[in-house]
PDB file of N, CA and C in Angstrom:
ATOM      1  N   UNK A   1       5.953  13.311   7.295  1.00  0.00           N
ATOM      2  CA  UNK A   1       4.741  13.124   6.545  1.00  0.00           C
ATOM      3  C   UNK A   1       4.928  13.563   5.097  1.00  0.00           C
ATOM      4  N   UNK A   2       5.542  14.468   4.585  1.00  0.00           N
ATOM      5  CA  UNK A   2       6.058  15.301   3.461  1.00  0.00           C
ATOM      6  C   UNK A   2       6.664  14.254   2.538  1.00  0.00           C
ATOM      7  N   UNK A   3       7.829  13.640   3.726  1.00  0.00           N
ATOM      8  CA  UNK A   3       8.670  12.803   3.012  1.00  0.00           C
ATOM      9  C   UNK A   3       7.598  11.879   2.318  1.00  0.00           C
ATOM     10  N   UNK A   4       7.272  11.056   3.271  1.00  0.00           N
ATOM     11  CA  UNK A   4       6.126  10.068   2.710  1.00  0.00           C
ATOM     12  C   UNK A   4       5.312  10.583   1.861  1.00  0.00           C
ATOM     13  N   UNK A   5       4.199  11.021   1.661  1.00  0.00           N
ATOM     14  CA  UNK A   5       3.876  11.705   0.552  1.00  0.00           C
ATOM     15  C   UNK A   5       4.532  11.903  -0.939  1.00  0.00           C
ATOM     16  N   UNK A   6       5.957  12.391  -0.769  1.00  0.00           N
ATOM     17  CA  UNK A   6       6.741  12.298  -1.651  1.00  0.00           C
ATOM     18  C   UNK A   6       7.475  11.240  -2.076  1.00  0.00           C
ATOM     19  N   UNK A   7       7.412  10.262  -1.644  1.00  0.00           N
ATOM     20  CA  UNK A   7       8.024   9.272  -1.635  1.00  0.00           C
ATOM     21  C   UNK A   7       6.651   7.776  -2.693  1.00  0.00           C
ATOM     22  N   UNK A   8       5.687   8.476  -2.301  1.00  0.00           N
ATOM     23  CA  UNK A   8       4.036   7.711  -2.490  1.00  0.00           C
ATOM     24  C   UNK A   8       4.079   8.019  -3.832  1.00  0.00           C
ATOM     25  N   UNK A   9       4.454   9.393  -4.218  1.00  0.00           N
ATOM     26  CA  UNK A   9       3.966  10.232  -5.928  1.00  0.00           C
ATOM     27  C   UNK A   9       5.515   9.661  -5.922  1.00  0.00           C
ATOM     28  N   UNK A  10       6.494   9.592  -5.893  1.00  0.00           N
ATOM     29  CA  UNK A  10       7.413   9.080  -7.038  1.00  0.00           C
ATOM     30  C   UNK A  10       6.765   7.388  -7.212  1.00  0.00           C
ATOM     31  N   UNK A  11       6.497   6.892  -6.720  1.00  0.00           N
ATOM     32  CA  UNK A  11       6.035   5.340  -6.853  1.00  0.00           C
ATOM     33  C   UNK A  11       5.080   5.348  -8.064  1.00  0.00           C
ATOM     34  N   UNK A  12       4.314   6.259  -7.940  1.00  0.00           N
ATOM     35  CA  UNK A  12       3.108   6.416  -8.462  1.00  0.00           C
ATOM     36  C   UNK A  12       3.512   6.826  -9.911  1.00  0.00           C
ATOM     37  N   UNK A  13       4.417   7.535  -9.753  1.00  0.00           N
ATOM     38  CA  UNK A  13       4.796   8.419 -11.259  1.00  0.00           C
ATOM     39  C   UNK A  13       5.591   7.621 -12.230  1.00  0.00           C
ATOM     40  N   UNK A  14       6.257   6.541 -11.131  1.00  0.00           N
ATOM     41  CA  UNK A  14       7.138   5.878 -12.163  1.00  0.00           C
ATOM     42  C   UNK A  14       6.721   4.466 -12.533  1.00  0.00           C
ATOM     43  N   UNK A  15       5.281   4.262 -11.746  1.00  0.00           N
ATOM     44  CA  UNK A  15       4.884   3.265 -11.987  1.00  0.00           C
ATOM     45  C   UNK A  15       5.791   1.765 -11.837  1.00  0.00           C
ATOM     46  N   UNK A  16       6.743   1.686 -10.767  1.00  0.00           N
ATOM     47  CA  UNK A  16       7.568   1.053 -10.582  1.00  0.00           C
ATOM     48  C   UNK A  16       6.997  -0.144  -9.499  1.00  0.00           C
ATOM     49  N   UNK A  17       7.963  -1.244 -10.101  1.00  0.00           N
ATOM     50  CA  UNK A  17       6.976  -2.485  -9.517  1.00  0.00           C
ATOM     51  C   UNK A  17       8.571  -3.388  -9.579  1.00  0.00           C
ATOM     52  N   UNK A  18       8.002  -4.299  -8.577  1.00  0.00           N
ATOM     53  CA  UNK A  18       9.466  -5.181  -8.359  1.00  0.00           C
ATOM     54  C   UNK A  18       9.583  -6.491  -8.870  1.00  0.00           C
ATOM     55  N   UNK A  19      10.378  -7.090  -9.560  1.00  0.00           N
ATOM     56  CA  UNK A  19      10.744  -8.139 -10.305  1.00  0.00           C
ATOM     57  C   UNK A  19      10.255  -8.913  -9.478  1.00  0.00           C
ATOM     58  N   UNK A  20       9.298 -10.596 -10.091  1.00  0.00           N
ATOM     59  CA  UNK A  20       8.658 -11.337  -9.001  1.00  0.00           C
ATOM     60  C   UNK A  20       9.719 -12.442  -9.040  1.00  0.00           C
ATOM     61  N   UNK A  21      10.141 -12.934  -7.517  1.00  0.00           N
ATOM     62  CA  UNK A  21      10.817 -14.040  -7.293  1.00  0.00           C
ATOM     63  C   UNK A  21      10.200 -15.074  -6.685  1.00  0.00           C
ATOM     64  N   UNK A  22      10.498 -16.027  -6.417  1.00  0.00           N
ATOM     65  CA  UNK A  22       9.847 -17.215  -5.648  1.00  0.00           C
ATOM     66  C   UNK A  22       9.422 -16.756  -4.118  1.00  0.00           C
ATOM     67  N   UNK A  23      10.680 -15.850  -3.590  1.00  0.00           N
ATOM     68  CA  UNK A  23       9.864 -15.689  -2.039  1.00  0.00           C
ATOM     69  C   UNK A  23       9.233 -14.545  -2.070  1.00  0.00           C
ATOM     70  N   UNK A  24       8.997 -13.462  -3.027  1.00  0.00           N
ATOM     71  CA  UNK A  24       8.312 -12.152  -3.279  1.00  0.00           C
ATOM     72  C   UNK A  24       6.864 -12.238  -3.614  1.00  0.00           C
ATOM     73  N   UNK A  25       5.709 -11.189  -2.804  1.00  0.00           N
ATOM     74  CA  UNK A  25       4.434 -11.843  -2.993  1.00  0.00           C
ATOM     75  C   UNK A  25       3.937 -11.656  -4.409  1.00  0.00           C
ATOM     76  N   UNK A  26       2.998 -12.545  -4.517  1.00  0.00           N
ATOM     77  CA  UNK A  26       2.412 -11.746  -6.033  1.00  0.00           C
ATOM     78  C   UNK A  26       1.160 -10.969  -5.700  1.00  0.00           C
ATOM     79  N   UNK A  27       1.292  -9.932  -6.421  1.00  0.00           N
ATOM     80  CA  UNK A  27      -0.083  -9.132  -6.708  1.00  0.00           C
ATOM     81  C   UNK A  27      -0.051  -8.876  -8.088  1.00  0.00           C
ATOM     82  N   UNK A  28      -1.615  -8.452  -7.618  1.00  0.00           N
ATOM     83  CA  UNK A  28      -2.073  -8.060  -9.078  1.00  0.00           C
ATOM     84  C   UNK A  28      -2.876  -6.754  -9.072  1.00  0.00           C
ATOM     85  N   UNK A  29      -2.262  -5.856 -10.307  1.00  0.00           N
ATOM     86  CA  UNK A  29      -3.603  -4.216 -10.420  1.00  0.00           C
ATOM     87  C   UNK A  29      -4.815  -4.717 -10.576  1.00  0.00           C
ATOM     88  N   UNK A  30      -5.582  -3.434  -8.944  1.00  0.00           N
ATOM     89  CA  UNK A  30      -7.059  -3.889  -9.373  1.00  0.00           C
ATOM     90  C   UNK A  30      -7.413  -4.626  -8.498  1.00  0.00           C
ATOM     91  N   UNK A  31      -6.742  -5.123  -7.607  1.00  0.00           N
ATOM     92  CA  UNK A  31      -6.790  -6.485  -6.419  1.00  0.00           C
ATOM     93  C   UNK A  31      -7.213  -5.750  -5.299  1.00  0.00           C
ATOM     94  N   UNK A  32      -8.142  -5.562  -4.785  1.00  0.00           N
ATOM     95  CA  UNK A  32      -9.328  -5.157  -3.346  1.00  0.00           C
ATOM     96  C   UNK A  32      -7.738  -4.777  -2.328  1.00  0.00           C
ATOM     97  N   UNK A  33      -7.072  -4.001  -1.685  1.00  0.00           N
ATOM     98  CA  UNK A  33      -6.315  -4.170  -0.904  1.00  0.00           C
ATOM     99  C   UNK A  33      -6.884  -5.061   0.456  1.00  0.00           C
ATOM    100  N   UNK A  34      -8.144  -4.948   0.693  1.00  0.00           N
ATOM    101  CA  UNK A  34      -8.544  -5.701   2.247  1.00  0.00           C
ATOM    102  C   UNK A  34      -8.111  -7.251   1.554  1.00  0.00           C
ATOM    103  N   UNK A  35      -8.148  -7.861   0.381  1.00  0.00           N
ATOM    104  CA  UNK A  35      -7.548  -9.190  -0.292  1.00  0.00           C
ATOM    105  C   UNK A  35      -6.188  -9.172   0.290  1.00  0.00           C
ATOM    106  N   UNK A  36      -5.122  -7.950  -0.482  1.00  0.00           N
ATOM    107  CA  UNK A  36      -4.194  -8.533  -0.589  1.00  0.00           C
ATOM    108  C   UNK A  36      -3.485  -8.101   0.996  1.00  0.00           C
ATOM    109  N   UNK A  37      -4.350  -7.637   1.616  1.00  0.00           N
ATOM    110  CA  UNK A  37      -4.082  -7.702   2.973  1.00  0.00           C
ATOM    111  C   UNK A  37      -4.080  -8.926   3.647  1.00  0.00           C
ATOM    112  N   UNK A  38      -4.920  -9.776   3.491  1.00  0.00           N
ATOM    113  CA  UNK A  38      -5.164 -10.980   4.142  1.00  0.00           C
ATOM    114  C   UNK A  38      -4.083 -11.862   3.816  1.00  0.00           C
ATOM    115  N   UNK A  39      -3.966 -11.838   2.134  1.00  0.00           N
ATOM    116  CA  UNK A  39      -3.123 -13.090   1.962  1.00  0.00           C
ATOM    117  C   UNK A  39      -1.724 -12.452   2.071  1.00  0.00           C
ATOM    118  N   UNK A  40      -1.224 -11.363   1.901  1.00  0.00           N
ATOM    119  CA  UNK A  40       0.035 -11.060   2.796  1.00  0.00           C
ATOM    120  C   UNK A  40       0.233 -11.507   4.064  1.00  0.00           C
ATOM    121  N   UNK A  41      -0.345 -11.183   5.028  1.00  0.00           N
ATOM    122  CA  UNK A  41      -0.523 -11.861   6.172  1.00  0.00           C
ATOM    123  C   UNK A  41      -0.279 -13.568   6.458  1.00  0.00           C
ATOM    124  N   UNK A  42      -1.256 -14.120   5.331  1.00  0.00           N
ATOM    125  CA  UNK A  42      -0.619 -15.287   5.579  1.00  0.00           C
ATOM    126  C   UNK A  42       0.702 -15.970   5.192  1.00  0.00           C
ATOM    127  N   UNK A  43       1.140 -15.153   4.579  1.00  0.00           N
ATOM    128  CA  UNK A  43       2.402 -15.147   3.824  1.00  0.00           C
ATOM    129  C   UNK A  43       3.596 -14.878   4.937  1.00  0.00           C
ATOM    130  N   UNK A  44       3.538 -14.054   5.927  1.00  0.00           N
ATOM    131  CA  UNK A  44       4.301 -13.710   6.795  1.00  0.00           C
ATOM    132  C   UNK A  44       4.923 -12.181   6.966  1.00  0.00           C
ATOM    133  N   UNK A  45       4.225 -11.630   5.851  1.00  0.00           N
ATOM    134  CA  UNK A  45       4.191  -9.958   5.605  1.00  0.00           C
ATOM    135  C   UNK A  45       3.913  -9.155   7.113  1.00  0.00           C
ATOM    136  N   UNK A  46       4.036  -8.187   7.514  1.00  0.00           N
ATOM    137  CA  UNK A  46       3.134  -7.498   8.804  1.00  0.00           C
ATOM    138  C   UNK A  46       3.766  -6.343   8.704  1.00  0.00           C
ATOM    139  N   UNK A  47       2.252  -5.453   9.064  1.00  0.00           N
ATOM    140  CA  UNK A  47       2.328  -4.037   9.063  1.00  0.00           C
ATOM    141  C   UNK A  47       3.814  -3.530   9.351  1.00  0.00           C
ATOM    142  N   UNK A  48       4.171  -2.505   8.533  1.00  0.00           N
ATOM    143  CA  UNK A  48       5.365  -2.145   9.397  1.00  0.00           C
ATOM    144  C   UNK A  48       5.126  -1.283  11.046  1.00  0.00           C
ATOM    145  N   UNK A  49       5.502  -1.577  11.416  1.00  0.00           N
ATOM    146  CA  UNK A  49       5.480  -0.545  13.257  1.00  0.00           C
ATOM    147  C   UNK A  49       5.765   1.013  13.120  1.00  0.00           C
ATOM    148  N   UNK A  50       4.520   1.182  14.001  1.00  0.00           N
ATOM    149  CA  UNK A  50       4.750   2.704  14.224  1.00  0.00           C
ATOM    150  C   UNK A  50       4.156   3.685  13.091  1.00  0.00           C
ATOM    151  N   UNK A  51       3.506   2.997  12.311  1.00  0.00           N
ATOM    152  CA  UNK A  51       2.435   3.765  11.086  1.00  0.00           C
ATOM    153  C   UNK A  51       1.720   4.370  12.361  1.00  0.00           C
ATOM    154  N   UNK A  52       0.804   5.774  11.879  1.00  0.00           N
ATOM    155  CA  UNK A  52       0.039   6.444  12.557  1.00  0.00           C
ATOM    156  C   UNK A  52      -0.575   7.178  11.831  1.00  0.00           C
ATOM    157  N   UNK A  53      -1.074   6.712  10.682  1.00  0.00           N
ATOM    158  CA  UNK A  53      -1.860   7.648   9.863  1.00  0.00           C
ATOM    159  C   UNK A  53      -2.787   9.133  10.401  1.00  0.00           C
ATOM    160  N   UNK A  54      -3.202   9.944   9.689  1.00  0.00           N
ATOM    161  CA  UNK A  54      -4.086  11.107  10.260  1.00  0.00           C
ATOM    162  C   UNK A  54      -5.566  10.138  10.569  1.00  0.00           C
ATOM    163  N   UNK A  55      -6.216  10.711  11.157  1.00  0.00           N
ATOM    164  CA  UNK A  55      -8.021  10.724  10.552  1.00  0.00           C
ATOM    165  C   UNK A  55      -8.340  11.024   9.071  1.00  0.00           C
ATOM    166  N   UNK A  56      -7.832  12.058   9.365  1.00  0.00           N
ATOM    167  CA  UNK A  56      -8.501  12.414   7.838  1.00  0.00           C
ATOM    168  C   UNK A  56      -7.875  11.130   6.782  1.00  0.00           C
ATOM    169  N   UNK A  57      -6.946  10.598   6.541  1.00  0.00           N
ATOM    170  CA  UNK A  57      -6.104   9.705   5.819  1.00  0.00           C
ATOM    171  C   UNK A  57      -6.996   8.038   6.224  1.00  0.00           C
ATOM    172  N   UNK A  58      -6.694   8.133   6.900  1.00  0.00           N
ATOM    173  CA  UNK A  58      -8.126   6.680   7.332  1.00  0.00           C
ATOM    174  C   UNK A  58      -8.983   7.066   6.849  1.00  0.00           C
ATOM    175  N   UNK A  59      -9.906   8.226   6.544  1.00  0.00           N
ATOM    176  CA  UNK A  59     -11.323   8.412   6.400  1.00  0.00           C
ATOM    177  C   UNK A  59     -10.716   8.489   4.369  1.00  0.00           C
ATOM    178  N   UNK A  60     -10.030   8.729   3.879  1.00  0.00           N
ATOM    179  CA  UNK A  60     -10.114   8.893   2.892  1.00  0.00           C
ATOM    180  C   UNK A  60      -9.693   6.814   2.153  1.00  0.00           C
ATOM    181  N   UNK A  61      -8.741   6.128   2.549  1.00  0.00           N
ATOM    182  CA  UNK A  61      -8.368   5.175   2.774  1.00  0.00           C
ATOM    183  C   UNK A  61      -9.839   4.197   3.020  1.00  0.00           C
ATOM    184  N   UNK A  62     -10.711   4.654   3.755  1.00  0.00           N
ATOM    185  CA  UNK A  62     -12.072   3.618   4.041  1.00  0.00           C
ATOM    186  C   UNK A  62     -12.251   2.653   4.309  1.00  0.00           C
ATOM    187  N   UNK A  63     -10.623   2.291   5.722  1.00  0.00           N
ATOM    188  CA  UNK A  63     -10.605   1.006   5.964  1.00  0.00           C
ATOM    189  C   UNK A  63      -9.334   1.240   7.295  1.00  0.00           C
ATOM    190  N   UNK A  64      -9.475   0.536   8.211  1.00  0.00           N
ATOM    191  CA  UNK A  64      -8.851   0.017   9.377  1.00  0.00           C
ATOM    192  C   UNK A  64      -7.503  -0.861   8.925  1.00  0.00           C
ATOM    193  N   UNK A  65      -7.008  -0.968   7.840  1.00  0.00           N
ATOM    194  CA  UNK A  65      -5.763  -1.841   8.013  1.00  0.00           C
ATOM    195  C   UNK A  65      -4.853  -1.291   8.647  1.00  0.00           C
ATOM    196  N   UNK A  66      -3.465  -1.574   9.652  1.00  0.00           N
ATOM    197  CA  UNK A  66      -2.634  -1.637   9.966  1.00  0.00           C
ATOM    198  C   UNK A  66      -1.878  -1.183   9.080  1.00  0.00           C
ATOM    199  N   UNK A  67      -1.700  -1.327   8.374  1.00  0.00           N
ATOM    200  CA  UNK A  67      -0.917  -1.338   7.451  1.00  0.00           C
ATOM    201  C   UNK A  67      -0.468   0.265   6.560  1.00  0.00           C
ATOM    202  N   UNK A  68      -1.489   0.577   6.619  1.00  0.00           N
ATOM    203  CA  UNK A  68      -1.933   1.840   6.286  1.00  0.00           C
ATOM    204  C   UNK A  68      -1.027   3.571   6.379  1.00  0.00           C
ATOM    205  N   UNK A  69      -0.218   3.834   5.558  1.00  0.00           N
ATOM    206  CA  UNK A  69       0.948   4.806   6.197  1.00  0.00           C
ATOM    207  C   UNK A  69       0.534   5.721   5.880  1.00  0.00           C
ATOM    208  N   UNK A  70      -0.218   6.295   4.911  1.00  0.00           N
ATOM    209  CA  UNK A  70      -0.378   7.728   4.053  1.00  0.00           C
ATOM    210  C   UNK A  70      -1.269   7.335   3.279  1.00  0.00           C
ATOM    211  N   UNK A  71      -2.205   8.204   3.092  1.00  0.00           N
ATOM    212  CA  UNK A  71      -3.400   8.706   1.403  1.00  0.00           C
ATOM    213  C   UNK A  71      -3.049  10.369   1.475  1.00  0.00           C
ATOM    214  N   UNK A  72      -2.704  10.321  -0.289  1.00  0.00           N
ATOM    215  CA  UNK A  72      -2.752  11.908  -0.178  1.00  0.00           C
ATOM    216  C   UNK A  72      -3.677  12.515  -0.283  1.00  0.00           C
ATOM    217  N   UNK A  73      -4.111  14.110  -0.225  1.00  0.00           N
ATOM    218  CA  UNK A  73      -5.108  14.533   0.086  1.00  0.00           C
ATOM    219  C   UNK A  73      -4.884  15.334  -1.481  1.00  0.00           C
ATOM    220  N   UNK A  74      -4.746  14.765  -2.436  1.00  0.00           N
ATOM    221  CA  UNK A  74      -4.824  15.729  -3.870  1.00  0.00           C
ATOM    222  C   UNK A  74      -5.800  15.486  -4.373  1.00  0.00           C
ATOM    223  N   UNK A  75      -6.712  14.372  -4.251  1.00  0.00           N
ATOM    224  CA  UNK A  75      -8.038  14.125  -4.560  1.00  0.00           C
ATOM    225  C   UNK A  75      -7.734  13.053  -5.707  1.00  0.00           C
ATOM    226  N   UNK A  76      -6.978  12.053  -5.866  1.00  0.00           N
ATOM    227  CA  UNK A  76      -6.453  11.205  -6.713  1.00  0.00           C
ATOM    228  C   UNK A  76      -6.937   9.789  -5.950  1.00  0.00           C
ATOM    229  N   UNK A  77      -6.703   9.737  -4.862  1.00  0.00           N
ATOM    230  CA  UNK A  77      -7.190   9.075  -3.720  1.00  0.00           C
ATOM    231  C   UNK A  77      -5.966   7.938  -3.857  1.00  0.00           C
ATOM    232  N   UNK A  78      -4.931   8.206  -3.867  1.00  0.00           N
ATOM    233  CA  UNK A  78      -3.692   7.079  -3.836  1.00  0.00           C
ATOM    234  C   UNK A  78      -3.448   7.045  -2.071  1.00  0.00           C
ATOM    235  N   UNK A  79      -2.884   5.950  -1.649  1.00  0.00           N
ATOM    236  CA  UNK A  79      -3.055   5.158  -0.273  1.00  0.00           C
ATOM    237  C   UNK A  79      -1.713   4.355  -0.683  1.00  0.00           C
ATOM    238  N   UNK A  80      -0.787   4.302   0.368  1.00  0.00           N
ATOM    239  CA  UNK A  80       0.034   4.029   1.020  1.00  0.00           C
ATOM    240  C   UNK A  80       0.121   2.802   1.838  1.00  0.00           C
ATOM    241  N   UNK A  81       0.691   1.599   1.755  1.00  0.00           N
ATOM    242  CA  UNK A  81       0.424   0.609   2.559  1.00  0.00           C
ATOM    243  C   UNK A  81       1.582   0.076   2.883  1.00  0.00           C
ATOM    244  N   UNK A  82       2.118  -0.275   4.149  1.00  0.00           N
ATOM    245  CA  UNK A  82       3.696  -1.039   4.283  1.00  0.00           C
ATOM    246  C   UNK A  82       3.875  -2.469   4.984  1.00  0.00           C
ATOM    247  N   UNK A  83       4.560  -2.878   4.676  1.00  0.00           N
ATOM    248  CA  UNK A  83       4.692  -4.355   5.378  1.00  0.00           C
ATOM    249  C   UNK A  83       6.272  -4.358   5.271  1.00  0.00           C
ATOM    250  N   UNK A  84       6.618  -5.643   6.376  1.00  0.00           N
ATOM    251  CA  UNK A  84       7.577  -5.848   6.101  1.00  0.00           C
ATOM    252  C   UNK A  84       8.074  -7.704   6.795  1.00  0.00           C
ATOM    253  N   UNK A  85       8.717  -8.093   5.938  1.00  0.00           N
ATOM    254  CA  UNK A  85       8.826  -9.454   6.396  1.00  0.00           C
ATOM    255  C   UNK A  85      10.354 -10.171   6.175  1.00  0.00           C
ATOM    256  N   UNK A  86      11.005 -10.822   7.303  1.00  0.00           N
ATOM    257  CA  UNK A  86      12.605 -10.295   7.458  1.00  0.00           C
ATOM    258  C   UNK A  86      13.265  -9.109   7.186  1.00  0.00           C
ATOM    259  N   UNK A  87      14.231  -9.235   6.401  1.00  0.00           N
ATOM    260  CA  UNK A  87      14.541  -7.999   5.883  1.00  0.00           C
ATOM    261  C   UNK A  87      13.990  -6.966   4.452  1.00  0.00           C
ATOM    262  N   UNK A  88      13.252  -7.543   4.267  1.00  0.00           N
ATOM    263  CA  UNK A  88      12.710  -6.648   2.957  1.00  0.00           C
ATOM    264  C   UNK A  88      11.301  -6.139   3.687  1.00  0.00           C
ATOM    265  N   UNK A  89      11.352  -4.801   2.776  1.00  0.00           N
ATOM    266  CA  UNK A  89      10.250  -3.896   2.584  1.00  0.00           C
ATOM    267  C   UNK A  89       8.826  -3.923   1.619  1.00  0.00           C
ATOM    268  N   UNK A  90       7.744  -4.101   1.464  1.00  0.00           N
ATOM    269  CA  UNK A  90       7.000  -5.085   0.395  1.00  0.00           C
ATOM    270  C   UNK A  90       6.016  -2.668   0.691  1.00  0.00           C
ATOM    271  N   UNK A  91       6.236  -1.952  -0.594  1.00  0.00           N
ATOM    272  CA  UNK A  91       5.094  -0.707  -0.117  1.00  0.00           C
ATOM    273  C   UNK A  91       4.322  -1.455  -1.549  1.00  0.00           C
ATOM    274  N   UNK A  92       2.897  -0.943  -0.845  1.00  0.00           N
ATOM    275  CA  UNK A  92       1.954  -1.219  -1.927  1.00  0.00           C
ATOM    276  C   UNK A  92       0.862   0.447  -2.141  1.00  0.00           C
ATOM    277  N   UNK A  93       0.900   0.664  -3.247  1.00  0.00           N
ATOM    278  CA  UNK A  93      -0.007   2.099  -3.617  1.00  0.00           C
ATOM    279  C   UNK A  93      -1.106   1.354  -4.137  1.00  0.00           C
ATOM    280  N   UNK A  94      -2.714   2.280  -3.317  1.00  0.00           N
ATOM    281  CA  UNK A  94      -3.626   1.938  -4.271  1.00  0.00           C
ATOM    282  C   UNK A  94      -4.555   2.935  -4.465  1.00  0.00           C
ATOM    283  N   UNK A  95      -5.300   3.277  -5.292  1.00  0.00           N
ATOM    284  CA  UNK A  95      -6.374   3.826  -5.791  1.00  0.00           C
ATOM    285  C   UNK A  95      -7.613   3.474  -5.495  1.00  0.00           C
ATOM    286  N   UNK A  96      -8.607   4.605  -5.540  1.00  0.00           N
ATOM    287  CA  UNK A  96     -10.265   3.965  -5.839  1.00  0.00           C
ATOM    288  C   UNK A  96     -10.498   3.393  -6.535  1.00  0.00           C
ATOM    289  N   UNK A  97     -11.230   2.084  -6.160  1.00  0.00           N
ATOM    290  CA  UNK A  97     -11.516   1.035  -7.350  1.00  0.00           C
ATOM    291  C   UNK A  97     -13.078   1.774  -7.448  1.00  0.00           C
ATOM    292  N   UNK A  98     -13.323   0.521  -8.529  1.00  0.00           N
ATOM    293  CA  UNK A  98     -15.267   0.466  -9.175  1.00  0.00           C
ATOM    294  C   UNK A  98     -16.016   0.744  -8.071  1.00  0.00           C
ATOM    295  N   UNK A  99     -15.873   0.055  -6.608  1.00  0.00           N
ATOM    296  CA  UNK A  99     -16.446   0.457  -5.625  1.00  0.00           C
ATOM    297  C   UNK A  99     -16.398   0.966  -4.292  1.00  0.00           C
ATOM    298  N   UNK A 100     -15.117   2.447  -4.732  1.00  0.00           N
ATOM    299  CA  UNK A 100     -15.221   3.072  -4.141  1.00  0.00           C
ATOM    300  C   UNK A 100     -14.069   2.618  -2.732  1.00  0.00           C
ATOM    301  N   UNK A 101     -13.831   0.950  -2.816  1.00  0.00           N
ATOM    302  CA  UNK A 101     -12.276   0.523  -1.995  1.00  0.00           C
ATOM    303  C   UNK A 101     -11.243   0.892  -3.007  1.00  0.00           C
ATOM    304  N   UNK A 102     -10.420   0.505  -2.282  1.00  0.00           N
ATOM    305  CA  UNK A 102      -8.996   0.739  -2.349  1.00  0.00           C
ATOM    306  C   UNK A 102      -8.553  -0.426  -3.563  1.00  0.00           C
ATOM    307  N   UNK A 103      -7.759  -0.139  -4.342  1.00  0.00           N
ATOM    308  CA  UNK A 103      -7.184  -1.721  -5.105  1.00  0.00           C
ATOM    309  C   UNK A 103      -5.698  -1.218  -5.462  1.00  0.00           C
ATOM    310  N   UNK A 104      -5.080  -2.637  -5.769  1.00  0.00           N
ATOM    311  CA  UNK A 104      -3.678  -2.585  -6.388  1.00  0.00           C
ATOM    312  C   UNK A 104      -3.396  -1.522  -7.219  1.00  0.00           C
ATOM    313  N   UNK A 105      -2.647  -0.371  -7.262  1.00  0.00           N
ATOM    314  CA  UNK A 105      -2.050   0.228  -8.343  1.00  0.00           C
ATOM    315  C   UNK A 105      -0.816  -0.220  -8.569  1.00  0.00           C
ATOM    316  N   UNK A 106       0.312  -0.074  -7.636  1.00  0.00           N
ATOM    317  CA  UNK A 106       1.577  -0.571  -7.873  1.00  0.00           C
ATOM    318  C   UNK A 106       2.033  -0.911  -6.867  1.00  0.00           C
ATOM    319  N   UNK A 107       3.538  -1.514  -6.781  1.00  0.00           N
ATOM    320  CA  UNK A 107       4.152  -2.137  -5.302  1.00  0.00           C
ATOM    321  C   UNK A 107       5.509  -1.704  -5.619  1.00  0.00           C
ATOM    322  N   UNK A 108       6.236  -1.810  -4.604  1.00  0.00           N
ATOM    323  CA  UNK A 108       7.746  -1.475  -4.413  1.00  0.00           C
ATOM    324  C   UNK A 108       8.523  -2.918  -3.363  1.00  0.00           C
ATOM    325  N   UNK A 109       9.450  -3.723  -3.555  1.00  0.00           N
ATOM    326  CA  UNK A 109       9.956  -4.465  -2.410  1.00  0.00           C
ATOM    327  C   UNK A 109      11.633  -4.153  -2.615  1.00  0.00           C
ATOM    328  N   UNK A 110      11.548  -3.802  -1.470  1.00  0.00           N
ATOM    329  CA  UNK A 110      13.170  -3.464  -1.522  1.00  0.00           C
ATOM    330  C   UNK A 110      13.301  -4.743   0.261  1.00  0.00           C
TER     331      UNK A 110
END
């Protein structure tokens, strides 16, 4: 859990985002995550297996996705999201938006 966490704030800190290619999804900062949940999905993205977030991390998060690996509890309200589709890794970080969901801050695809 530590790891993750730590792994969430370097994303966050370096503001690091992955070069867009033709088969890489697009997002955008600011984008509702329950959005870019859906259209990942249709894309062929899926939760990675074996996420098990806390309660408390769902309750801060304010949403049922699958997807869902970690929110830290520093009061920043950054959220953790993983997918994965063949071999690449697609993490997406998001923040409290205007109303109080979750939206795009940054992504990682390795």
């Amino acid at each position: 859990m530590v790891a993750l966490l730590l792994g969430l704030l370097a994303i966050v800190l370096t503001g690091s985002q992955a070069a867009l290619s033709a088969d890489e999804p697009s997002l955008l900062p600011q984008e509702p995550i329950e959005q870019v949940d859906v259209r990942l999905r249709r894309q062929g993205w899926r939760p990675v297996p074996g996420l098990n977030p806390d309660p408390f991390e769902r309750q801060l998060a304010g949403n049922r996705l699958a997807s869902l690996s970690a929110c830290s509890g520093t009061g920043m309200g950054f959220c953790r999201y993983d997918y994965k589709r063949g071999g690449k890794n697609l993490g997406v970080v998001t923040v409290p938006g205007p109303k109080a969901q979750g939206v795009v801050q940054s992504w990682t695809l390795r």
